[in-house]
C-alpha atoms as a PDB file:
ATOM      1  CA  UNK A   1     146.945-110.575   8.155  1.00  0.00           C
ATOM      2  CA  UNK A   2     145.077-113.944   7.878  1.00  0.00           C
ATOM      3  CA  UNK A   3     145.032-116.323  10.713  1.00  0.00           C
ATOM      4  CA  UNK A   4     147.367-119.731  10.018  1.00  0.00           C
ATOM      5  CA  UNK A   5     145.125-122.237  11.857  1.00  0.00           C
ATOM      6  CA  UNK A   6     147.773-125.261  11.050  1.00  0.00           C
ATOM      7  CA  UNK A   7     150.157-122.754  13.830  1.00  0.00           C
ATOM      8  CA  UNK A   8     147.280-122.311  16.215  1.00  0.00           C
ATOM      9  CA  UNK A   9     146.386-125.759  16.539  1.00  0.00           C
ATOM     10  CA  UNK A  10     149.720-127.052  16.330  1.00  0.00           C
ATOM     11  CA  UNK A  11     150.220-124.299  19.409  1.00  0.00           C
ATOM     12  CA  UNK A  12     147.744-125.806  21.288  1.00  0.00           C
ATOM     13  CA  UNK A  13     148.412-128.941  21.115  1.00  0.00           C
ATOM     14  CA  UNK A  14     152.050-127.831  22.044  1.00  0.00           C
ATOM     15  CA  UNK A  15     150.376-126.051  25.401  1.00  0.00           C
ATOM     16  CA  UNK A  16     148.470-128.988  25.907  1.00  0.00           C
ATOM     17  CA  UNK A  17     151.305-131.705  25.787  1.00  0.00           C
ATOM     18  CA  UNK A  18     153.502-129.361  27.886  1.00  0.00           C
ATOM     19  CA  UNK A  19     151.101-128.458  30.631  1.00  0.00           C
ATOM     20  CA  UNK A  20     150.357-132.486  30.833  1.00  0.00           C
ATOM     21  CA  UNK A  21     153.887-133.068  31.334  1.00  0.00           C
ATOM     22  CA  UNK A  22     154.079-130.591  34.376  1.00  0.00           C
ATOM     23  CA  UNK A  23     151.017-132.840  35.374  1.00  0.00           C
ATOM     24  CA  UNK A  24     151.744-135.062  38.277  1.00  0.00           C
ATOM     25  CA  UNK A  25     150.444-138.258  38.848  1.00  0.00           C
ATOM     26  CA  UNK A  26     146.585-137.848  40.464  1.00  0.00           C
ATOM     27  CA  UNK A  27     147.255-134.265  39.421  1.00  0.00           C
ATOM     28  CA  UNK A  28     144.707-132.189  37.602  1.00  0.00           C
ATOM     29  CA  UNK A  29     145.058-130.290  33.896  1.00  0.00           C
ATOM     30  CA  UNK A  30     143.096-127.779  32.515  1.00  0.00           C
ATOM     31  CA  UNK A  31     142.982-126.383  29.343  1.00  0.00           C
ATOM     32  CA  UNK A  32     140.969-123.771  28.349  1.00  0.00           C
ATOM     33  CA  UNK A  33     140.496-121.509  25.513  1.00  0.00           C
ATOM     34  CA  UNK A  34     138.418-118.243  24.266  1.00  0.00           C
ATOM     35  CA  UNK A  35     137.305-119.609  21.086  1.00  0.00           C
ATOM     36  CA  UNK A  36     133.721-121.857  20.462  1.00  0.00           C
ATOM     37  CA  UNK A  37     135.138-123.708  17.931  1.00  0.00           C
ATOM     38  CA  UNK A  38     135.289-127.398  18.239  1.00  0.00           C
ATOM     39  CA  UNK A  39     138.544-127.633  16.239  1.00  0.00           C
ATOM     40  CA  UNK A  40     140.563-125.852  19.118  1.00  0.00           C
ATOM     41  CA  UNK A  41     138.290-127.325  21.957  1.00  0.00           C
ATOM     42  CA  UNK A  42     136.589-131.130  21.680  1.00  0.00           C
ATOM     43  CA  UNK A  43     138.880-132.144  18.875  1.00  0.00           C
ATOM     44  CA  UNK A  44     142.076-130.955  20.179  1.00  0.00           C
ATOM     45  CA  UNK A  45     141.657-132.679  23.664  1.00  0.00           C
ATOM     46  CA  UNK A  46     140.292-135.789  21.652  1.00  0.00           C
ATOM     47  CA  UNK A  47     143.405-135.890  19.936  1.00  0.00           C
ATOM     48  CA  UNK A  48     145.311-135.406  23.116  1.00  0.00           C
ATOM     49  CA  UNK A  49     143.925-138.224  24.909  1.00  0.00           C
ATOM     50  CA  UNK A  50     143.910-140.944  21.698  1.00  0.00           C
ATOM     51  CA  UNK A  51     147.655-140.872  22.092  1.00  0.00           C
ATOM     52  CA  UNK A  52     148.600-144.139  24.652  1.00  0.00           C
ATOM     53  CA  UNK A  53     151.387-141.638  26.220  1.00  0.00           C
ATOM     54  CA  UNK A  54     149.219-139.595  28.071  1.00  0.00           C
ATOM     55  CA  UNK A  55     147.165-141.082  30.611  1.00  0.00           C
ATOM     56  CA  UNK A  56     144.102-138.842  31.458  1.00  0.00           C
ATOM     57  CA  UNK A  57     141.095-138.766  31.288  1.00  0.00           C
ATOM     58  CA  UNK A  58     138.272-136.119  31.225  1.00  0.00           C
ATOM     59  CA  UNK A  59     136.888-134.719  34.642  1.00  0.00           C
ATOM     60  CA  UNK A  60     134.516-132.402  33.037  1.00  0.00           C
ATOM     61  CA  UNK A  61     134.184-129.790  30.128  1.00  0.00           C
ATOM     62  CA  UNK A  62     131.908-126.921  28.994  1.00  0.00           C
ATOM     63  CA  UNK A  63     131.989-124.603  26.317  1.00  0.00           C
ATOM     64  CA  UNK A  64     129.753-120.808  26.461  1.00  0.00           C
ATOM     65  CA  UNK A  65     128.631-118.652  23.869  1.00  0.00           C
ATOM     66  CA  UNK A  66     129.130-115.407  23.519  1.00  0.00           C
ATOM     67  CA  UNK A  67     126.717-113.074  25.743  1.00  0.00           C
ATOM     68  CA  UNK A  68     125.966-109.312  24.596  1.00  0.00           C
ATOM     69  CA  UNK A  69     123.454-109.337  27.108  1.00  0.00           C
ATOM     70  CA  UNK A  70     122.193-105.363  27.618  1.00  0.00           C
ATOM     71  CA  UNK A  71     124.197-105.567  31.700  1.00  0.00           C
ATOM     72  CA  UNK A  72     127.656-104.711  30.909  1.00  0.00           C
ATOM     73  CA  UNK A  73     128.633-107.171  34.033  1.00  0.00           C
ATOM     74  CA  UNK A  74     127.217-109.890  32.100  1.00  0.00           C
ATOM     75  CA  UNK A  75     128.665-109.588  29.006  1.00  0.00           C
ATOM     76  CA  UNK A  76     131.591-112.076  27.886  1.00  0.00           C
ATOM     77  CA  UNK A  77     132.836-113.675  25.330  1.00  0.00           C
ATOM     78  CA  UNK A  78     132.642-117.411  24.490  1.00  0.00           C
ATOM     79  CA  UNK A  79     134.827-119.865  25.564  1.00  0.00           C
ATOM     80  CA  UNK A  80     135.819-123.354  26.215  1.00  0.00           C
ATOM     81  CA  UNK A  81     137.512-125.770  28.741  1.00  0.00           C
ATOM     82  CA  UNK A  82     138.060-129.358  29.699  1.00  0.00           C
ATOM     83  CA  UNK A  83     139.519-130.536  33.056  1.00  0.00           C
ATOM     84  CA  UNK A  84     141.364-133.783  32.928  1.00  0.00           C
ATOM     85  CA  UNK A  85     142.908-136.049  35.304  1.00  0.00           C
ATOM     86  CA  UNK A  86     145.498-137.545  35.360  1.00  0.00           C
ATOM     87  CA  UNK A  87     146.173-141.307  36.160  1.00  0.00           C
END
């Protein structure tokens, strides 16, 4: 079956806007996915944090690449998260 990306990100952003709202004030969020792509990462919190409601602002974030690296302890997939903060 193909993948409806208008559903994922519209999931995400879902996640994103309830986990803030369990957020307290001077609390911490963070959102995190298993996918490199900037469309469910960067972009998504970007579009998060342009909306005047939600007052937070980014701690830090970090996406990784895939590893098949030959030690089976090292290998992982990539990824992404941002930690934000909330006012």
């Amino acid at each position: 079956p193909s993948l409806d990306h208008a559903a994922l990100h519209q999931l995400q952003s879902d996640l994103l806007t309830q986990g803030a709202s369990l957020t307290a004030p001077g609390g911490s969020l963070l959102y995190a996915t298993c996918s490199v792509d900037p469309a469910e990462n960067e972009t998504r919190v970007a579009q998060f944090l342009d909306n005047p409601d939600n007052h937070f602002r980014i701690i830090t974030q970090q996406s990784t690449l895939p590893s098949l690296a030959n030690d089976p302890a090292s290998t992982h997939d990539g990824g992404h998260f941002t930690l934000l903060a909330r006012a």
